[in-house]
PDB file of N, CA and C in Angstrom:
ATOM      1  N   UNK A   1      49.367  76.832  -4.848  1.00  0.00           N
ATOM      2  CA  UNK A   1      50.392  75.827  -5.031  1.00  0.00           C
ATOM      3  C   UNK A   1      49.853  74.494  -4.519  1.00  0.00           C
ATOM      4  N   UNK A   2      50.087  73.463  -5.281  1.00  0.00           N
ATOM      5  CA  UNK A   2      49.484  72.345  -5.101  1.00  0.00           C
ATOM      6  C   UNK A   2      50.864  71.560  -4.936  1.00  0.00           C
ATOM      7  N   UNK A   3      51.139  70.361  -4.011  1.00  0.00           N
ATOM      8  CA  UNK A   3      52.438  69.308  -3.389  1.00  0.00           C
ATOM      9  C   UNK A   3      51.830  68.113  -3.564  1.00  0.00           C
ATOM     10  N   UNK A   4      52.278  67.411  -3.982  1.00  0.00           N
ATOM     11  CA  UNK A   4      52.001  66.317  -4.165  1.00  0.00           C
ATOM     12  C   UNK A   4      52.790  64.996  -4.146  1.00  0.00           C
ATOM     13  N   UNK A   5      52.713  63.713  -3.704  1.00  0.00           N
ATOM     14  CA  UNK A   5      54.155  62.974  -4.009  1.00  0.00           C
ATOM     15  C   UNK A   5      53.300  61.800  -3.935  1.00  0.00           C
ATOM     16  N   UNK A   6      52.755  61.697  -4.806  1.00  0.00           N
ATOM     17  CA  UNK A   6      51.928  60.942  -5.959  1.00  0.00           C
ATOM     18  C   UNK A   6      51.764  60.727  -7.765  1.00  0.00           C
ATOM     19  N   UNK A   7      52.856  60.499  -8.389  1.00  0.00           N
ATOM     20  CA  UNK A   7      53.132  60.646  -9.510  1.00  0.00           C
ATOM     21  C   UNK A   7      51.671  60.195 -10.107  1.00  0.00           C
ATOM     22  N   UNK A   8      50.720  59.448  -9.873  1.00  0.00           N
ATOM     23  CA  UNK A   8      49.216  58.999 -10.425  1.00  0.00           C
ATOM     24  C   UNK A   8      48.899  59.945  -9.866  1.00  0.00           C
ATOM     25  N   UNK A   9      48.057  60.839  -9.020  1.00  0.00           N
ATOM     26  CA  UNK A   9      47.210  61.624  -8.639  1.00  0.00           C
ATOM     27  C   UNK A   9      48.113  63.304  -9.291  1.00  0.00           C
ATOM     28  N   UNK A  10      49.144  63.514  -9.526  1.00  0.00           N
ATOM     29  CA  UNK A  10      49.871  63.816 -10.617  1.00  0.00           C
ATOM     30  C   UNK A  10      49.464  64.407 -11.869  1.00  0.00           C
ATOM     31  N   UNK A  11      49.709  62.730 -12.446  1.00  0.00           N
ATOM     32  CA  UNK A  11      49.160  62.766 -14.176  1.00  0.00           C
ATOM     33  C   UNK A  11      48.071  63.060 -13.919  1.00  0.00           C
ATOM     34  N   UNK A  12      46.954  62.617 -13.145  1.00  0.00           N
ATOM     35  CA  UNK A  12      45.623  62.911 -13.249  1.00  0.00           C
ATOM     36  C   UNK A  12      45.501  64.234 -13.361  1.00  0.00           C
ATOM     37  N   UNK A  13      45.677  64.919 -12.341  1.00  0.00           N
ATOM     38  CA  UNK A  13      45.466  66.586 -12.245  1.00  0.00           C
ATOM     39  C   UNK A  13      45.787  67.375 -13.584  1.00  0.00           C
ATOM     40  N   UNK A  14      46.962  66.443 -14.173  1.00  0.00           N
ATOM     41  CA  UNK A  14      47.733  67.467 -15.380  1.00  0.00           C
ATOM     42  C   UNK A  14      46.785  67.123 -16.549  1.00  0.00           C
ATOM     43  N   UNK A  15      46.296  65.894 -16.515  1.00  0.00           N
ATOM     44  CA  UNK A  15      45.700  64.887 -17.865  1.00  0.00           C
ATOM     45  C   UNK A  15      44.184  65.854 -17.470  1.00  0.00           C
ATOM     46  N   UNK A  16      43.675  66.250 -16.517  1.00  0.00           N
ATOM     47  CA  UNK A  16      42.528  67.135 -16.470  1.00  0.00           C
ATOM     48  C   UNK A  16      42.572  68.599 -16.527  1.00  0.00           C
ATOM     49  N   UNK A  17      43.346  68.982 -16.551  1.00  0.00           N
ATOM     50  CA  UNK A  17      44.027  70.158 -17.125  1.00  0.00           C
ATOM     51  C   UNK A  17      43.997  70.437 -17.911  1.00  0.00           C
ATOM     52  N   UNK A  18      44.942  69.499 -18.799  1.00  0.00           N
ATOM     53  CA  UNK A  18      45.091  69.708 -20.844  1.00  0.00           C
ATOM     54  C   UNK A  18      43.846  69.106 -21.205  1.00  0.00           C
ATOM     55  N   UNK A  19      42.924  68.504 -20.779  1.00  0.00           N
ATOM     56  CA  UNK A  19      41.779  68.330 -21.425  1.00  0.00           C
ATOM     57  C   UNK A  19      40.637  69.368 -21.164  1.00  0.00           C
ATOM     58  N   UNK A  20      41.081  70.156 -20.038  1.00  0.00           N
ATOM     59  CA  UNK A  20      40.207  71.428 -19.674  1.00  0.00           C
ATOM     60  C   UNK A  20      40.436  72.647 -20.646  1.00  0.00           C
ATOM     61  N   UNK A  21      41.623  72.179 -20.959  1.00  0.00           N
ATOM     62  CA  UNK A  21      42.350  74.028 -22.135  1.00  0.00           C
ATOM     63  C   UNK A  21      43.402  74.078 -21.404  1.00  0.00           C
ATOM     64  N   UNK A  22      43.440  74.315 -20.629  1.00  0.00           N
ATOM     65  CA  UNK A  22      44.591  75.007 -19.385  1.00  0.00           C
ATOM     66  C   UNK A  22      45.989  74.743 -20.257  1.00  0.00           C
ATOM     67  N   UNK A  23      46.597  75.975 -20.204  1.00  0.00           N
ATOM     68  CA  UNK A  23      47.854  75.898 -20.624  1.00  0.00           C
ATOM     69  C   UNK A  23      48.752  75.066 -19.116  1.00  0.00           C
ATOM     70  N   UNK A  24      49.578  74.402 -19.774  1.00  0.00           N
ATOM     71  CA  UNK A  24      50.483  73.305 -18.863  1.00  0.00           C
ATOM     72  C   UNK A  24      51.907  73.318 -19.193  1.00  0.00           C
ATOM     73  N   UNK A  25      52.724  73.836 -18.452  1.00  0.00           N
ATOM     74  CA  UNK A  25      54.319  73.853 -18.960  1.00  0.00           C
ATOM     75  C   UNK A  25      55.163  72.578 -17.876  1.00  0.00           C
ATOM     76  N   UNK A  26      55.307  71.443 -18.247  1.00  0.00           N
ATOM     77  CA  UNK A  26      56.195  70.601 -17.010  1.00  0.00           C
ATOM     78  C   UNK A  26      58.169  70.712 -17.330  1.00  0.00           C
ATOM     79  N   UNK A  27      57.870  70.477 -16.511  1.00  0.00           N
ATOM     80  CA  UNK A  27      59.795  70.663 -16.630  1.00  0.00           C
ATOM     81  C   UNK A  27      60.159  70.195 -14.812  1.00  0.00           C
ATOM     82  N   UNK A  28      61.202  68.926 -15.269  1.00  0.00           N
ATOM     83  CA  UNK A  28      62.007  68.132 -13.959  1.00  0.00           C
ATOM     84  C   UNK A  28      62.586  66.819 -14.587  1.00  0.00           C
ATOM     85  N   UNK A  29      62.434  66.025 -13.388  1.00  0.00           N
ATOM     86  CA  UNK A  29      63.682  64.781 -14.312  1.00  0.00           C
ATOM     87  C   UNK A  29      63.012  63.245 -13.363  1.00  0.00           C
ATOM     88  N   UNK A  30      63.808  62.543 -13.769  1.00  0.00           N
ATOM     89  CA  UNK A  30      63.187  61.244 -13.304  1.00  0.00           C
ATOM     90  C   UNK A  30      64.712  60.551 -13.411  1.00  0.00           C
ATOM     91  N   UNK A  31      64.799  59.864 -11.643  1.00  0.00           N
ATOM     92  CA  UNK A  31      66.411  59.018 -11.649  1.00  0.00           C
ATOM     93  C   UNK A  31      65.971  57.967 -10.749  1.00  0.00           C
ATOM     94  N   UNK A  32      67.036  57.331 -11.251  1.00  0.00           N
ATOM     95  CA  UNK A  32      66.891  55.809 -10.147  1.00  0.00           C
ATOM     96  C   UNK A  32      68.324  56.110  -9.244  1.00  0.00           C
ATOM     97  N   UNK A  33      67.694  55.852  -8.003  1.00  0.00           N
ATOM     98  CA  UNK A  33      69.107  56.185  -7.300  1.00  0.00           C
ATOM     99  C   UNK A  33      69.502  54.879  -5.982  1.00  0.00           C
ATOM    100  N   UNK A  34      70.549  54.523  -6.510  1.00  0.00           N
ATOM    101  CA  UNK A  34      70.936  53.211  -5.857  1.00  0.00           C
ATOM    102  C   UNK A  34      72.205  53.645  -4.752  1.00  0.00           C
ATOM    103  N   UNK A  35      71.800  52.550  -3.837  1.00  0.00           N
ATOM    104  CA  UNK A  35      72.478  52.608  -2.668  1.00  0.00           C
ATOM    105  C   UNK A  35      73.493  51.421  -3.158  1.00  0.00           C
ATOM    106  N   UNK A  36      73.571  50.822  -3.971  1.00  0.00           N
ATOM    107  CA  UNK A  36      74.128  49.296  -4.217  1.00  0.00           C
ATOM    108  C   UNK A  36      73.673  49.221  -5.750  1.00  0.00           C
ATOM    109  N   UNK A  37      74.434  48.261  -6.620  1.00  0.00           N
ATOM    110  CA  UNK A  37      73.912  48.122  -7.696  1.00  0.00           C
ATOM    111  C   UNK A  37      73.106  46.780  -8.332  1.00  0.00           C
ATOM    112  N   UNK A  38      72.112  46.996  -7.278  1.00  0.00           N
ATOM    113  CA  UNK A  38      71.227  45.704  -7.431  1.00  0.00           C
ATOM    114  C   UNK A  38      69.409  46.400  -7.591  1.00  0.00           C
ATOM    115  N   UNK A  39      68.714  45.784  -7.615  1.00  0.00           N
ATOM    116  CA  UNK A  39      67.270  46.216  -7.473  1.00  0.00           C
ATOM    117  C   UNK A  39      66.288  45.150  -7.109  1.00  0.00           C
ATOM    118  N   UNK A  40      66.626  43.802  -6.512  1.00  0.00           N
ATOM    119  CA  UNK A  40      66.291  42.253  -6.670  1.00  0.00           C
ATOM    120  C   UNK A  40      65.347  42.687  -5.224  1.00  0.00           C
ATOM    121  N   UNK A  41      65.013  41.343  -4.715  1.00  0.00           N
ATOM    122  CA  UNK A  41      64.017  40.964  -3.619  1.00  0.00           C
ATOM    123  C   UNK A  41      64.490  42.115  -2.450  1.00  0.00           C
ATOM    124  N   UNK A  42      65.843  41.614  -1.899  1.00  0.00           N
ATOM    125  CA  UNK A  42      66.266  42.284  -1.089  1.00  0.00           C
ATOM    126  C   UNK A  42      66.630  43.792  -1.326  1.00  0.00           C
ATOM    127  N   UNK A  43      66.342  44.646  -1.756  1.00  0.00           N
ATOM    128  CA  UNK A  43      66.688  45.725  -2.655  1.00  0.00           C
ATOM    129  C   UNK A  43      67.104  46.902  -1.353  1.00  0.00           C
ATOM    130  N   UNK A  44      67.796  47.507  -0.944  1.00  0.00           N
ATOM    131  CA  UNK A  44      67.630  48.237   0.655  1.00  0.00           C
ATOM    132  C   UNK A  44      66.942  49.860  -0.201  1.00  0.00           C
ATOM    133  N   UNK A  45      66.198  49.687   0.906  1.00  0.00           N
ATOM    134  CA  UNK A  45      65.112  51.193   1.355  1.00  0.00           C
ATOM    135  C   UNK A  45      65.134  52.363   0.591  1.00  0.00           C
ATOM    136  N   UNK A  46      66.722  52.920   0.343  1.00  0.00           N
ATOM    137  CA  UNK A  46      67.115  54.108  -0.464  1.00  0.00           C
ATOM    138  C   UNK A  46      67.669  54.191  -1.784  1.00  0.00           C
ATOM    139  N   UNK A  47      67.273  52.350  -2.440  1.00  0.00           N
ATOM    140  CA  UNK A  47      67.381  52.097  -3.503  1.00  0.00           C
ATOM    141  C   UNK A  47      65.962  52.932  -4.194  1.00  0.00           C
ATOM    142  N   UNK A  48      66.034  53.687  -4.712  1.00  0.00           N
ATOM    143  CA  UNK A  48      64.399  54.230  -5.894  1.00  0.00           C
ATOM    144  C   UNK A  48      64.358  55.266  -6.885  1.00  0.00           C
ATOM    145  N   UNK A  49      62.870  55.022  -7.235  1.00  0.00           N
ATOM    146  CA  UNK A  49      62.899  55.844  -8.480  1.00  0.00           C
ATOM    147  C   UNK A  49      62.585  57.116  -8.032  1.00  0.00           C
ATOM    148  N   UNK A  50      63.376  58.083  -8.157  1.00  0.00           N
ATOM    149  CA  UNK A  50      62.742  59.754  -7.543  1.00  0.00           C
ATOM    150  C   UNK A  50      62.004  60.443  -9.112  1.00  0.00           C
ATOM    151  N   UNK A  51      60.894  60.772  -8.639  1.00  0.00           N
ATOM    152  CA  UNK A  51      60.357  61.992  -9.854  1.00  0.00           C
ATOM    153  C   UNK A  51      60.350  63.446  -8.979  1.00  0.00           C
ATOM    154  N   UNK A  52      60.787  64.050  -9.979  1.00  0.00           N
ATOM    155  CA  UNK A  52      61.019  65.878  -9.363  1.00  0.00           C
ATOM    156  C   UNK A  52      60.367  66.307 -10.646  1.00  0.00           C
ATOM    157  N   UNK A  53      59.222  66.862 -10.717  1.00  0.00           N
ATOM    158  CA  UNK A  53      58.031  67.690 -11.590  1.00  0.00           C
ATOM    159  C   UNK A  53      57.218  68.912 -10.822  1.00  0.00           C
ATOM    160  N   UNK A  54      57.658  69.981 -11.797  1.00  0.00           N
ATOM    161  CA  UNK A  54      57.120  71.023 -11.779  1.00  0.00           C
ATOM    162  C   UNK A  54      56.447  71.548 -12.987  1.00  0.00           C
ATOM    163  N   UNK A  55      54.637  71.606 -12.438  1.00  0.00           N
ATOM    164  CA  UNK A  55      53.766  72.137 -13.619  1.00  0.00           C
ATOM    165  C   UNK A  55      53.660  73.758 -13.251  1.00  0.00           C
ATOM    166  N   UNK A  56      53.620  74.436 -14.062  1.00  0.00           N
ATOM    167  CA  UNK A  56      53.497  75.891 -14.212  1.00  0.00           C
ATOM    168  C   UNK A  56      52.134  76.055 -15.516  1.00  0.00           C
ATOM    169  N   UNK A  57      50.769  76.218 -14.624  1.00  0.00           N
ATOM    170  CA  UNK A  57      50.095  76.361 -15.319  1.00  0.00           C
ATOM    171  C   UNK A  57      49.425  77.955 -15.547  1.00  0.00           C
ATOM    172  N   UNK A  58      48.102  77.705 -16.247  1.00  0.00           N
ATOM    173  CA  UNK A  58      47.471  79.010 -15.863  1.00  0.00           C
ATOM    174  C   UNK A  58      46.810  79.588 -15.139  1.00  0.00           C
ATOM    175  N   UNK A  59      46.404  78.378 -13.984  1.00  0.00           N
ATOM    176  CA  UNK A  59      45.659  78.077 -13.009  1.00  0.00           C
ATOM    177  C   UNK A  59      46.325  77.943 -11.547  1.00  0.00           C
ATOM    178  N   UNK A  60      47.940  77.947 -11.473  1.00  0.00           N
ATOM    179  CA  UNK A  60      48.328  77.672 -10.495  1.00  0.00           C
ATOM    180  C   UNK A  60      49.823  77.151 -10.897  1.00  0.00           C
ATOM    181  N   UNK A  61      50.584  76.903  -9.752  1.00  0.00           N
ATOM    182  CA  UNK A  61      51.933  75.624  -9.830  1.00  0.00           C
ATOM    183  C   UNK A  61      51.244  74.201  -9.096  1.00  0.00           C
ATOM    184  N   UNK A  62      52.187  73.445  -9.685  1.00  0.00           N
ATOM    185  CA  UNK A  62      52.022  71.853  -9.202  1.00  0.00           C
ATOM    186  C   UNK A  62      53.063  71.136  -9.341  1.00  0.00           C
ATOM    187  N   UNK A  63      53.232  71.000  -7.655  1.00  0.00           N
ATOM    188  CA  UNK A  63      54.715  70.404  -7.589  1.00  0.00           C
ATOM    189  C   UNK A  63      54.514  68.983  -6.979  1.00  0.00           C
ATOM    190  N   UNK A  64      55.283  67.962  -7.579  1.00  0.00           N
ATOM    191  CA  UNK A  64      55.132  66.708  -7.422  1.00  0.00           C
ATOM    192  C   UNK A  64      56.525  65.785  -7.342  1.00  0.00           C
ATOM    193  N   UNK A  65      56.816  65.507  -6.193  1.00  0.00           N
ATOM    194  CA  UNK A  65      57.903  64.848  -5.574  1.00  0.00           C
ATOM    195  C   UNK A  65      58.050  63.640  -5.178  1.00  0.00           C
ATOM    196  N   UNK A  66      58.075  62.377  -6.108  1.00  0.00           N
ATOM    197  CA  UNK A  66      57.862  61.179  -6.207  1.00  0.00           C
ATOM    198  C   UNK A  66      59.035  60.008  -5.958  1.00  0.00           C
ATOM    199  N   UNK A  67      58.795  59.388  -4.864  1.00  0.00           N
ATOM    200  CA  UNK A  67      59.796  58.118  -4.875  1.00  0.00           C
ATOM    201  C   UNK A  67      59.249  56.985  -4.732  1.00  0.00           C
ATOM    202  N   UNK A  68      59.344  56.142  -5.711  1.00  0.00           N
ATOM    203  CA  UNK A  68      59.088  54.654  -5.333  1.00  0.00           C
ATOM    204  C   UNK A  68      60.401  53.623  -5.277  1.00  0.00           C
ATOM    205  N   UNK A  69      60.035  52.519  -4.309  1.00  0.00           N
ATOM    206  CA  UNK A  69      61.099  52.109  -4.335  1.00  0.00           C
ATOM    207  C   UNK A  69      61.217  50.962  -5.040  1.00  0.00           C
ATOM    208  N   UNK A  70      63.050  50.527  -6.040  1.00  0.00           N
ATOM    209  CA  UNK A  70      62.668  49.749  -7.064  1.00  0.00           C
ATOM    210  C   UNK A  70      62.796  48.558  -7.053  1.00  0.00           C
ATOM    211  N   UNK A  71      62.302  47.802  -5.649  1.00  0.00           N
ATOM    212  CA  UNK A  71      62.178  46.453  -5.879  1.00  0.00           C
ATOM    213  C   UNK A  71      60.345  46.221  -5.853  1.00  0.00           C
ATOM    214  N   UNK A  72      59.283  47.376  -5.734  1.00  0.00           N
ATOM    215  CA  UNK A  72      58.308  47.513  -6.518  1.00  0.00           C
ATOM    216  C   UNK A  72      58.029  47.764  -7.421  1.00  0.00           C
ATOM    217  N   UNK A  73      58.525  46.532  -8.370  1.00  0.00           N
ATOM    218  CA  UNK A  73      58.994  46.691  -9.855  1.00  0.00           C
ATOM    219  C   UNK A  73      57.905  47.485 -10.356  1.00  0.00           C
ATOM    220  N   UNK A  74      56.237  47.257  -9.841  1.00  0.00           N
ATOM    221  CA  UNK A  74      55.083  47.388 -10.885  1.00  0.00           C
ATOM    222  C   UNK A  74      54.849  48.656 -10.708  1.00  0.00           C
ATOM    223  N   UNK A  75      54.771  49.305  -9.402  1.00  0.00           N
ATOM    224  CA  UNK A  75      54.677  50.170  -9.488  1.00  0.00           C
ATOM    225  C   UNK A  75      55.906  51.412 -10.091  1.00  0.00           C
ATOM    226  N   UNK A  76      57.400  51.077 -10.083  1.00  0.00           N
ATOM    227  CA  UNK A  76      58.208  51.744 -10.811  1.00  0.00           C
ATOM    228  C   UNK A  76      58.272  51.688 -12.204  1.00  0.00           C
ATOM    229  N   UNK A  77      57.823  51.099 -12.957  1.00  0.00           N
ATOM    230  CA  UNK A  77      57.320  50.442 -14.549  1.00  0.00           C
ATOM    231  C   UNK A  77      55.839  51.801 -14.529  1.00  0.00           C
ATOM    232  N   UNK A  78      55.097  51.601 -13.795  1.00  0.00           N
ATOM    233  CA  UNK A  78      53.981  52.665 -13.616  1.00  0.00           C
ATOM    234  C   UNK A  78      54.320  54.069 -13.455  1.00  0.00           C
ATOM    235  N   UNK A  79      54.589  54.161 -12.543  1.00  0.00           N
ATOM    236  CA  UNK A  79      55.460  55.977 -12.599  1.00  0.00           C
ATOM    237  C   UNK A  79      56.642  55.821 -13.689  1.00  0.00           C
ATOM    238  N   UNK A  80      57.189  55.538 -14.267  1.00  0.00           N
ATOM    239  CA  UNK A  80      58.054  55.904 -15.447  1.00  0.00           C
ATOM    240  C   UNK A  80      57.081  55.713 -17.031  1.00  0.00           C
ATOM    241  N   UNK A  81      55.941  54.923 -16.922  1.00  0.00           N
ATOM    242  CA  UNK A  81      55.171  55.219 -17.816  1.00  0.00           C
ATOM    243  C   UNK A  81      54.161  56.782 -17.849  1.00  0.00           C
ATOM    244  N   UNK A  82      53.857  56.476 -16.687  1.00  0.00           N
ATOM    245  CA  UNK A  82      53.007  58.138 -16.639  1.00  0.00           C
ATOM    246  C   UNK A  82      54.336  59.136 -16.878  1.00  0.00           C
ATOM    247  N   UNK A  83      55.548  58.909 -16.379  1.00  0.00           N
ATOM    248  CA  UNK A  83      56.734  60.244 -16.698  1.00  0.00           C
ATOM    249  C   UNK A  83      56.765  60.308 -17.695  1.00  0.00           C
ATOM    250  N   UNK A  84      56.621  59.286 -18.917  1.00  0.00           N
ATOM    251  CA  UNK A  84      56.718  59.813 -20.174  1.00  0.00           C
ATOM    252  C   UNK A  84      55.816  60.566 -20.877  1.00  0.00           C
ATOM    253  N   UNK A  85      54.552  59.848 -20.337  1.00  0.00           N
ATOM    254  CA  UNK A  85      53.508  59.973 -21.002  1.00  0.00           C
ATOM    255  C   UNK A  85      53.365  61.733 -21.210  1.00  0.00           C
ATOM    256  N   UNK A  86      54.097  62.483 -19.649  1.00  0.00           N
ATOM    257  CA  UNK A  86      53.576  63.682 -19.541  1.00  0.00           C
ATOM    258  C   UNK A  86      54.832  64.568 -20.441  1.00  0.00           C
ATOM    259  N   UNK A  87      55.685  63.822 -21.161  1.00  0.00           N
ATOM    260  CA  UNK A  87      56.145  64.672 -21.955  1.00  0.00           C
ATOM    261  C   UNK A  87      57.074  66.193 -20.958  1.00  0.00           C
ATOM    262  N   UNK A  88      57.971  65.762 -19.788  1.00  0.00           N
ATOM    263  CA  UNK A  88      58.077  67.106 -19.337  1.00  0.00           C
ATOM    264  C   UNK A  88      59.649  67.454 -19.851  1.00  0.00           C
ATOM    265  N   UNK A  89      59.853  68.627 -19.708  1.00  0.00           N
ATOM    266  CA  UNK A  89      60.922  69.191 -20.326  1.00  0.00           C
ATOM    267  C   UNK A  89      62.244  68.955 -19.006  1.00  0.00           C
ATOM    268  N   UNK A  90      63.472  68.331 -19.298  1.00  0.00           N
ATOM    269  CA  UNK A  90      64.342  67.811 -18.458  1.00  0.00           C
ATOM    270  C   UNK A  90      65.133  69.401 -17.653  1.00  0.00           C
ATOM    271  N   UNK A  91      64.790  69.020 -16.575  1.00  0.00           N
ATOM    272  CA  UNK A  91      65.256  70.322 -15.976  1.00  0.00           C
ATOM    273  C   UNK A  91      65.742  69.946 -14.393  1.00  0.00           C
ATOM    274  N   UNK A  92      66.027  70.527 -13.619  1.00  0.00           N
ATOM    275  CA  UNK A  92      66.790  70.018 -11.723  1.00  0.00           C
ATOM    276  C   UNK A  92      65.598  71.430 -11.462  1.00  0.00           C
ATOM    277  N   UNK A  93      64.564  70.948 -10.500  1.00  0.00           N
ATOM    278  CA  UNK A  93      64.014  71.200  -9.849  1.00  0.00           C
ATOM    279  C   UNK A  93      63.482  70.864  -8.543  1.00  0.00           C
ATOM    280  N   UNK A  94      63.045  71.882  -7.808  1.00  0.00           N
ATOM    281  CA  UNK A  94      63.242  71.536  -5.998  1.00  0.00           C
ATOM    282  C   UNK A  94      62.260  72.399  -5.122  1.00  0.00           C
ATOM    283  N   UNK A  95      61.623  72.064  -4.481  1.00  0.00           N
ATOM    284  CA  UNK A  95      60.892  73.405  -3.885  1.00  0.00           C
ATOM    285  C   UNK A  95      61.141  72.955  -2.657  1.00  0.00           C
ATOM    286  N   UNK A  96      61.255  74.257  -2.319  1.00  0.00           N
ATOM    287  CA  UNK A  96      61.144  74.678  -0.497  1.00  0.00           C
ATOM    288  C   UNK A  96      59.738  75.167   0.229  1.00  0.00           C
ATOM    289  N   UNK A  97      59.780  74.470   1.049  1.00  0.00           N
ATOM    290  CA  UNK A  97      58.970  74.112   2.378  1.00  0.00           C
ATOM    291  C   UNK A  97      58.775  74.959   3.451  1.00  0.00           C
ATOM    292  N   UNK A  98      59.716  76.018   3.333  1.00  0.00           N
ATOM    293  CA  UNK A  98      59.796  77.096   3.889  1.00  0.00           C
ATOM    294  C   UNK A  98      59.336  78.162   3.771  1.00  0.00           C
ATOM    295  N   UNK A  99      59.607  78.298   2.398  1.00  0.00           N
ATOM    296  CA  UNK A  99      59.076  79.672   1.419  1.00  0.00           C
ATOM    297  C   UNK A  99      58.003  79.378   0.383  1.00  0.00           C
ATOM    298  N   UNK A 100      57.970  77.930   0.591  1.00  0.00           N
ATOM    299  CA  UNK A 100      56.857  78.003  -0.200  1.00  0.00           C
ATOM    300  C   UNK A 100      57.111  77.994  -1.888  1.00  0.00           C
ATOM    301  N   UNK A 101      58.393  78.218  -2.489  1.00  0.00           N
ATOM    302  CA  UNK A 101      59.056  78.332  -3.752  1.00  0.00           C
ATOM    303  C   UNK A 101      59.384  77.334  -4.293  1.00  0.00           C
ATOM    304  N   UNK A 102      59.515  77.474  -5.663  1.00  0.00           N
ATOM    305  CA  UNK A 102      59.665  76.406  -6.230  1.00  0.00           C
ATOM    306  C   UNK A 102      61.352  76.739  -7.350  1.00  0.00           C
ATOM    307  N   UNK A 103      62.070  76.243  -7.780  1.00  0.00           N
ATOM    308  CA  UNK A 103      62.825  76.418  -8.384  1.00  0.00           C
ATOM    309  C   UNK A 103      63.277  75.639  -9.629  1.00  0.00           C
ATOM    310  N   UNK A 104      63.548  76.516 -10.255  1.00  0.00           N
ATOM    311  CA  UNK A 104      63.776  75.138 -11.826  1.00  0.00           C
ATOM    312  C   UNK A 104      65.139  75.438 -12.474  1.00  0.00           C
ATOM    313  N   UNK A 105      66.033  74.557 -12.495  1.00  0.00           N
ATOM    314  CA  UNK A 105      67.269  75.123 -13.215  1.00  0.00           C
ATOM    315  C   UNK A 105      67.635  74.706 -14.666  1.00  0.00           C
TER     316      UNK A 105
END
């Protein structure tokens, strides 16, 4: 099991994957979650973009738990381009830290 909360180091792993053969199944979601309904200079802390991705390959799982926050416009424009790019199937997924599990609903 691979953790990650790096949506670029992410795509990379997956984008070297499907170019290796490796079968790749993604499935999770991508939200902006606001404390306030603004996103400007002052934007507060728990304003961001969360990515929740789970790869289920043939090689392993790869779980990737991403928040940026969205008054870093460039980099939130960046992780929602790589989210598309990877094509994942919309699903509520979550893994635990405990057990080590991953869950997909």
């Amino acid at each position: 099991m691979i953790y990650t909360d790096d949506i670029c180091k992410f795509h990379a792993i997956i984008t070297d994957f499907k170019n290796s053969g490796v079968s790749v199944h993604l499935y999770g979601n991508s939200t902006e979650c606001f404390s306030g309904a603004y996103a400007g200079f002052d934007t507060p802390p728990n304003n961001t973009l969360a990515i929740h991705i789970v790869a289920l390959t043939s090689v392993g799982t790869i779980y990737c738990n991403s928040y940026t926050r969205l008054k870093e416009q460039e980099a939130v424009e960046n992780a929602k381009r790589l989210y598309d790019q990877l094509s994942v199937t919309n699903a509520q997924v979550s893994y635990s830290q405990d057990s080590g599990t991953v869950t997909i609903k």
